[in-house]
C-alpha atoms as a PDB file:
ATOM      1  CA  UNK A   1     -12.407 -49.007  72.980  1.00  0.00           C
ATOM      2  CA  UNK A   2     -13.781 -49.831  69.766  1.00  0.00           C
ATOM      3  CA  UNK A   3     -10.816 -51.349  67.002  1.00  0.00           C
ATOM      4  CA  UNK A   4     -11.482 -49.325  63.920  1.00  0.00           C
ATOM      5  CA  UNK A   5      -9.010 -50.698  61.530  1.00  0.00           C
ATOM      6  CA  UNK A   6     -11.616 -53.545  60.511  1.00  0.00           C
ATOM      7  CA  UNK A   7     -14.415 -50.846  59.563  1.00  0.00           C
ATOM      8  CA  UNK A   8     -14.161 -51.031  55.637  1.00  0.00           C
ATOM      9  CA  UNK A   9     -13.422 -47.371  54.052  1.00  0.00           C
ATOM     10  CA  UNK A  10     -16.071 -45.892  51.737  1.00  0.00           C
ATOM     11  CA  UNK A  11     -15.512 -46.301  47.907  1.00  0.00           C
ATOM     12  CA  UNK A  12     -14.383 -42.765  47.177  1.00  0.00           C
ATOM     13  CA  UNK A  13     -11.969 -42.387  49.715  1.00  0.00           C
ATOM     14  CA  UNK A  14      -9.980 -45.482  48.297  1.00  0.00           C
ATOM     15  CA  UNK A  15     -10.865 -44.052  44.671  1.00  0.00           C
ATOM     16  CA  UNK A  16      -8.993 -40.718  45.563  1.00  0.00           C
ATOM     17  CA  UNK A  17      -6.140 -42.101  47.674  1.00  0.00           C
ATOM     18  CA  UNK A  18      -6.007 -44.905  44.161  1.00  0.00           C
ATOM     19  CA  UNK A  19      -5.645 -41.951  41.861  1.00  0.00           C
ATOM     20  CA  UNK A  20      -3.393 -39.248  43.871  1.00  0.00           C
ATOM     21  CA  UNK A  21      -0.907 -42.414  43.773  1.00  0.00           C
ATOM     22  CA  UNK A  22      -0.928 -43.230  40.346  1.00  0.00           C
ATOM     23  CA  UNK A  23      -0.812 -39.265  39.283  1.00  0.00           C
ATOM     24  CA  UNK A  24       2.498 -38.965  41.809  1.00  0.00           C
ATOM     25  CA  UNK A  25       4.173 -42.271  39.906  1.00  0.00           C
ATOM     26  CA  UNK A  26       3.049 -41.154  36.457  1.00  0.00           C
ATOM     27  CA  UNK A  27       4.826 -37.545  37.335  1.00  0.00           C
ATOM     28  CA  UNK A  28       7.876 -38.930  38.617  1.00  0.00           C
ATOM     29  CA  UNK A  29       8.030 -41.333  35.480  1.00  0.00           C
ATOM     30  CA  UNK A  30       7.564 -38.313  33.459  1.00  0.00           C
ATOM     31  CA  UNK A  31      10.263 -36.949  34.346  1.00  0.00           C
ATOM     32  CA  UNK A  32      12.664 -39.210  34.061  1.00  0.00           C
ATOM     33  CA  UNK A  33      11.945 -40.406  30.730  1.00  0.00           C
ATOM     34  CA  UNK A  34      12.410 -37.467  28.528  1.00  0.00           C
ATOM     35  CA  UNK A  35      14.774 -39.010  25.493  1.00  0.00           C
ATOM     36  CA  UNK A  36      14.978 -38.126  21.987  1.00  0.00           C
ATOM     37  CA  UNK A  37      12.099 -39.196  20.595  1.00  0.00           C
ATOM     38  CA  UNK A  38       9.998 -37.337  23.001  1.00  0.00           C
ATOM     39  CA  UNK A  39      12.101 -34.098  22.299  1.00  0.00           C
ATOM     40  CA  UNK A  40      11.198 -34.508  18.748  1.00  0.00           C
ATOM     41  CA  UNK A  41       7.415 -34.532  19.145  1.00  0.00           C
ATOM     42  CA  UNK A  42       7.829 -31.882  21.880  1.00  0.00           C
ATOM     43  CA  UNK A  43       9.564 -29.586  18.981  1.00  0.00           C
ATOM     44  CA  UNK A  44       7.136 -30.674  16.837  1.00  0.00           C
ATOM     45  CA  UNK A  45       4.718 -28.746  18.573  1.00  0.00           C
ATOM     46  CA  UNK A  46       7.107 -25.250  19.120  1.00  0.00           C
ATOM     47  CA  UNK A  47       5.617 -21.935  18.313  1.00  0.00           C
ATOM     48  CA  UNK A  48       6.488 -20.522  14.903  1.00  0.00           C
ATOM     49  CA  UNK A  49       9.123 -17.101  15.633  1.00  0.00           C
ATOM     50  CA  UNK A  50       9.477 -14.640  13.333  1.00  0.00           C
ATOM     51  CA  UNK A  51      12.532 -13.218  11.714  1.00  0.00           C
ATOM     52  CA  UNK A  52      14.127 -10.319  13.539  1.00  0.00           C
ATOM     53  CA  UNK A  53      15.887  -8.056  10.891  1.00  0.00           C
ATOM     54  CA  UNK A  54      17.625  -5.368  12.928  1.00  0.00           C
ATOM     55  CA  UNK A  55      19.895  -2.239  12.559  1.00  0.00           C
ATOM     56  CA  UNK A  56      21.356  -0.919   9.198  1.00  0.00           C
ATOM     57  CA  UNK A  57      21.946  -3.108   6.195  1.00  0.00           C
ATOM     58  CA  UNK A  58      25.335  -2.239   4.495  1.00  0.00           C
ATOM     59  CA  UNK A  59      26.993  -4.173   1.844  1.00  0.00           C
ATOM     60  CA  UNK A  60      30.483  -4.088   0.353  1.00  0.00           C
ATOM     61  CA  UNK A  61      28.980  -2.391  -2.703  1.00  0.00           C
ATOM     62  CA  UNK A  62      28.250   0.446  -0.132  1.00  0.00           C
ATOM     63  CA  UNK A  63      31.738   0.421   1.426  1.00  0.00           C
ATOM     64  CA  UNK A  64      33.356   0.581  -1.955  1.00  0.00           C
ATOM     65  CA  UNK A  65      31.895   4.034  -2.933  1.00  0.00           C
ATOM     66  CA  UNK A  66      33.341   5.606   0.515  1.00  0.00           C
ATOM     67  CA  UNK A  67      36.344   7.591  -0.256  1.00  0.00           C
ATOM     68  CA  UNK A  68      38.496   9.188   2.494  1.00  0.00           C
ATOM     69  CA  UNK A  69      37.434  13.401   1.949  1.00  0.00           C
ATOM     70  CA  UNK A  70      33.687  12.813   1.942  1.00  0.00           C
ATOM     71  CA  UNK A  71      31.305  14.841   3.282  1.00  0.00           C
ATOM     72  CA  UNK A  72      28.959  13.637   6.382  1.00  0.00           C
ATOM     73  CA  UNK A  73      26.120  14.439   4.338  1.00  0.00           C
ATOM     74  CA  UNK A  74      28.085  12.137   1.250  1.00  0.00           C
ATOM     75  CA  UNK A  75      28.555   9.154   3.703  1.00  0.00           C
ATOM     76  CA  UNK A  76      24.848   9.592   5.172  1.00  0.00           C
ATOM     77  CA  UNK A  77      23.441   9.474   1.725  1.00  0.00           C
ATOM     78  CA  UNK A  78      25.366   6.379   0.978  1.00  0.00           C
ATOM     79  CA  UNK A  79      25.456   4.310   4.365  1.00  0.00           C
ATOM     80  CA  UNK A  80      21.803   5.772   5.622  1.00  0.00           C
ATOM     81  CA  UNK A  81      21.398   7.530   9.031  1.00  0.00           C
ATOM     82  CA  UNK A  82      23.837   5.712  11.502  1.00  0.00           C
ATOM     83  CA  UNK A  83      22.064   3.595  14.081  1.00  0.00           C
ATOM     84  CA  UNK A  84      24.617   5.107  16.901  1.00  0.00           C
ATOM     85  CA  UNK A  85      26.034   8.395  16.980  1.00  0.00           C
ATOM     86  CA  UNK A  86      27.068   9.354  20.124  1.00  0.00           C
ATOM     87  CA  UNK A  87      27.809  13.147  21.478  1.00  0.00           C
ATOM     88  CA  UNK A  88      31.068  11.816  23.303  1.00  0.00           C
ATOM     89  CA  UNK A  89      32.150  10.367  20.124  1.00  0.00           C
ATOM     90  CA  UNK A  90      31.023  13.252  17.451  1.00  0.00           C
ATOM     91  CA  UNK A  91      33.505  12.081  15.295  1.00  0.00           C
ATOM     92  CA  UNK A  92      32.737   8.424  14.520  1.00  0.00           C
ATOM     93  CA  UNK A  93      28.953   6.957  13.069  1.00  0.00           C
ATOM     94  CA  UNK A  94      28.246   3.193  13.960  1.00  0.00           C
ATOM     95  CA  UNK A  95      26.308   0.805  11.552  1.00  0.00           C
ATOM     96  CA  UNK A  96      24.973  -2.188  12.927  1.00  0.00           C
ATOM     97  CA  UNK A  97      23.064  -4.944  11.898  1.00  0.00           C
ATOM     98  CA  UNK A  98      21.995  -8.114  13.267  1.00  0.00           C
ATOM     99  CA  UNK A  99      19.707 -10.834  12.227  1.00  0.00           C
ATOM    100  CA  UNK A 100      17.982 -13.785  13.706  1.00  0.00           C
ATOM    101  CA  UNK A 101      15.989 -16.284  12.335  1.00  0.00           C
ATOM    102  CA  UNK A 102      14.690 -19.395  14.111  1.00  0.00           C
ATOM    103  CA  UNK A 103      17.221 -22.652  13.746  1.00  0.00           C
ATOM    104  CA  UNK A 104      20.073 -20.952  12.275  1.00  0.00           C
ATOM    105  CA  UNK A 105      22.891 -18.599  14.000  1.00  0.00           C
ATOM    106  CA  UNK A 106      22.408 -15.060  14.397  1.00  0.00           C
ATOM    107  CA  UNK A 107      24.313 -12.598  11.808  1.00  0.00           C
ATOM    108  CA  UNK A 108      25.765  -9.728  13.169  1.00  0.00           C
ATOM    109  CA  UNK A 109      27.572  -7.094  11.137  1.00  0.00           C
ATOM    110  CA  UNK A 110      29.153  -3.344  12.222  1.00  0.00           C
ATOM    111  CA  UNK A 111      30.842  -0.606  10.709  1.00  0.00           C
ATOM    112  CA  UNK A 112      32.470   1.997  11.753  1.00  0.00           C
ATOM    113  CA  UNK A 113      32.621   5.480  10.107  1.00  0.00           C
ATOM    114  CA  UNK A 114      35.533   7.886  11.345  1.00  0.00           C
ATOM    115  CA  UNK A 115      35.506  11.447  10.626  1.00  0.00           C
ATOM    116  CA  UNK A 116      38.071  14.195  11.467  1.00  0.00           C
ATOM    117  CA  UNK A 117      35.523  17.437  11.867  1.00  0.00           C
ATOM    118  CA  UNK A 118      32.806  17.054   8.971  1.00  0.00           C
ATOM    119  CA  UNK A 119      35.527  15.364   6.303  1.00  0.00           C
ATOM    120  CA  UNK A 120      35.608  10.874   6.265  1.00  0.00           C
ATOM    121  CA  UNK A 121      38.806   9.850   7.343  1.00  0.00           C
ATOM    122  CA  UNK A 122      38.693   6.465   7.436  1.00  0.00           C
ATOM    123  CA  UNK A 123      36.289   3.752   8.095  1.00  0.00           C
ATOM    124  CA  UNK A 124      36.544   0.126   9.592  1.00  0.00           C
ATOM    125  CA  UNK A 125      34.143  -2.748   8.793  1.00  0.00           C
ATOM    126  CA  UNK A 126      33.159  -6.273   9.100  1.00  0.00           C
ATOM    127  CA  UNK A 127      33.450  -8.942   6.695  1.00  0.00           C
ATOM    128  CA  UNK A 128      30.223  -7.708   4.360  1.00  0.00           C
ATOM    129  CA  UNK A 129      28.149  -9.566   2.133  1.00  0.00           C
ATOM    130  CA  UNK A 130      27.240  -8.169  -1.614  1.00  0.00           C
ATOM    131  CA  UNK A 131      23.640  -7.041  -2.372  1.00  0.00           C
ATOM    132  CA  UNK A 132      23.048 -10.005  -3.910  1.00  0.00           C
ATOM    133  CA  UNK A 133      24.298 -12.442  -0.897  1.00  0.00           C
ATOM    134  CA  UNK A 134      22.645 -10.443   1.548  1.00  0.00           C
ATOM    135  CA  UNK A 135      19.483 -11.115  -0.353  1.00  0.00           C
ATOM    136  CA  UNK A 136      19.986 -14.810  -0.793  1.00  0.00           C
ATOM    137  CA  UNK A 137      20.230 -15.254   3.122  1.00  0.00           C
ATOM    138  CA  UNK A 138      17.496 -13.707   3.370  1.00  0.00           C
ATOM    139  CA  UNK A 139      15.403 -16.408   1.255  1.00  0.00           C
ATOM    140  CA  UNK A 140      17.832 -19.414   2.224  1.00  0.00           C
ATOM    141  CA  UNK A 141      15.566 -21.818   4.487  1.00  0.00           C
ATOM    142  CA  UNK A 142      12.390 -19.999   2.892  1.00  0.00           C
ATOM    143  CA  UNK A 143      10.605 -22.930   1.351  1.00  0.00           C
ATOM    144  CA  UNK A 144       8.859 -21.565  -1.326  1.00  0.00           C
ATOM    145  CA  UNK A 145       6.023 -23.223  -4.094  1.00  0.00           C
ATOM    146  CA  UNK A 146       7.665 -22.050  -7.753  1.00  0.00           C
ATOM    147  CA  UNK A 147       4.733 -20.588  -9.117  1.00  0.00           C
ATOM    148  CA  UNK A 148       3.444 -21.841 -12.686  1.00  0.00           C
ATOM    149  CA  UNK A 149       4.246 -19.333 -15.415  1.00  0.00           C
ATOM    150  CA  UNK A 150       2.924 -21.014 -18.468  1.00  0.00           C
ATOM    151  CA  UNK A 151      -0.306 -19.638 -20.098  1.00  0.00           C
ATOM    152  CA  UNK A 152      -2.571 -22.443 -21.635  1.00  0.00           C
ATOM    153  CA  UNK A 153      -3.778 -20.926 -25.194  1.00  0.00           C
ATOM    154  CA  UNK A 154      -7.480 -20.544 -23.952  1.00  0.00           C
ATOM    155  CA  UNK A 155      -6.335 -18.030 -21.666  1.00  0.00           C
ATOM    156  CA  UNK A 156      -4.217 -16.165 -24.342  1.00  0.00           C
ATOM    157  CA  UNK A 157      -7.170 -16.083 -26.541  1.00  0.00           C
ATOM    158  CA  UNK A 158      -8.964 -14.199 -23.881  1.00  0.00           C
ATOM    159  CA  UNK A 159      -6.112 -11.822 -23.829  1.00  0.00           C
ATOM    160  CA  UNK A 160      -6.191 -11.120 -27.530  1.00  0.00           C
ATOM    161  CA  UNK A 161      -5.222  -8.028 -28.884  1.00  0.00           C
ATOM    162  CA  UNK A 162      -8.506  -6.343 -30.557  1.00  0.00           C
ATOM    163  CA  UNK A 163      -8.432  -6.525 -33.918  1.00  0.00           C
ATOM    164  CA  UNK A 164     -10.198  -2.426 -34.270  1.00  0.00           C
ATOM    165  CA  UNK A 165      -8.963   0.000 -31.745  1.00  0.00           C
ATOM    166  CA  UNK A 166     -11.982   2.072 -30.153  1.00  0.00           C
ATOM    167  CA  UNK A 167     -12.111   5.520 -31.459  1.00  0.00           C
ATOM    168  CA  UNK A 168     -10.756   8.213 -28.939  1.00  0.00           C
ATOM    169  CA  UNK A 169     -13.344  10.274 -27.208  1.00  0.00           C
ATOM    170  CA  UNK A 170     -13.558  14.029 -27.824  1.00  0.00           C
ATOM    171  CA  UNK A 171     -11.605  15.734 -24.868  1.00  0.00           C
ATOM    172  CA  UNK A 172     -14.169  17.952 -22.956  1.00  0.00           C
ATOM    173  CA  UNK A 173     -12.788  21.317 -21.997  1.00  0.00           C
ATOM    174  CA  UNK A 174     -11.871  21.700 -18.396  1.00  0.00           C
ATOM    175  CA  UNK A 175     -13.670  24.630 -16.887  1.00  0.00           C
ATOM    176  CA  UNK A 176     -11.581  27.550 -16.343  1.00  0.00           C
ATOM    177  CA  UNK A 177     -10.106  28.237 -12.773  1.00  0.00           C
ATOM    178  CA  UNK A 178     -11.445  30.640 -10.342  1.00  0.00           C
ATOM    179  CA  UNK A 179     -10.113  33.865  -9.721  1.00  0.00           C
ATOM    180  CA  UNK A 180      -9.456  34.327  -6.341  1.00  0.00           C
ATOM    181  CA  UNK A 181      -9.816  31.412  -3.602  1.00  0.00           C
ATOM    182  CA  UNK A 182     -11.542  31.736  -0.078  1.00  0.00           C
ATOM    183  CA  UNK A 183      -8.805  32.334   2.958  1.00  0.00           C
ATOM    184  CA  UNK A 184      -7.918  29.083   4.547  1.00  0.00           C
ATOM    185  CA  UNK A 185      -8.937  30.583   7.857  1.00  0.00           C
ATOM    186  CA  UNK A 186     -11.769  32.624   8.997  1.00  0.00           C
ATOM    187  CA  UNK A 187     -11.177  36.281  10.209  1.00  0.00           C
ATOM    188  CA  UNK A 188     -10.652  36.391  13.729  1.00  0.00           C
ATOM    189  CA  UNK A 189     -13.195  38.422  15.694  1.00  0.00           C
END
């Protein structure tokens, strides 16, 4: 019987088996050395998410106007249509909102509206922001350019007031309206 083992192995076959080792020691490295540094260029690299903005936006300049003895149609006009109102629960409306915005904790805000037949009795709510908070979290992490309000004086010169206003045209008469109007549909036949 022939030996084989001495015959020397053609150059691709040692190229392959070369490479399939070095790609199963370079995976294995892989993962094993994920640290900080490579996290940071991984996030680098993260998709950009939008801000979800969901549910009903009520502020405490909303809750101060409700008044036990309202009307639904008084609390609806003041708190919007209630995101849940359930037909086991006629008698209580539920606001929520929630917002989520990459990097920073999600907000989450409810209020409950109670009514005894179609009269507010009471209402219970989160801690809510004012108008004006609610609209500063809404910028805050927003990196913005501050855009450049001055006006050189070559471009107020082109903005001049004229010094003679044009004459007013003569106002054409309109021409008079017709009598009677064609139906909007045909007859039938």
């Amino acid at each position: 019987m022939p030996d084989f083992t001495l015959l020397p192995t053609p150059p691709s076959q040692r190229t392959c088996a070369l490479l399939a080792v070095l790609a199963m020691v370079g995976a294995l490295t892989a993962c094993s050395a994920v640290d900080g540094s490579t996290n940071r260029v991984v996030n680098a690299f993260t998709p950009y998410r939008i801000d979800v903005v969901q549910g009903n936006v009520v502020t405490r300049e909303q809750v101060a106007v409700l008044r036990p003895g309202m009307s639904r149609l008084q609390v609806r006009d003041v708190l919007g249509t209630p995101l849940l109102a359930s037909m086991f629960h006629a008698d209580r409306w539920d606001y929520v909102f929630t917002f989520v915005r990459q990097g920073q904790a999600p907000q989450s805000r409810k209020v409950a509206v109670f009514f005894k037949g179609d009269v507010l009795e009471r209402f219970e709510a989160d801690t809510l922001p004012s108008e004006a908070e609610f609209v500063a979290s809404l910028d805050a992490g927003v990196k913005r350019k501050a855009a450049n309000l001055q006006a050189s004086s070559d471009s107020l010169e082109k903005f001049a007031a004229p010094t003679k206003a044009p004459a007013p045209e003569a106002a054409k008469p309109l021409p008079p309206l017709p009598a009677t109007y064609p139906p909007l549909e045909s007859p039938q036949r």
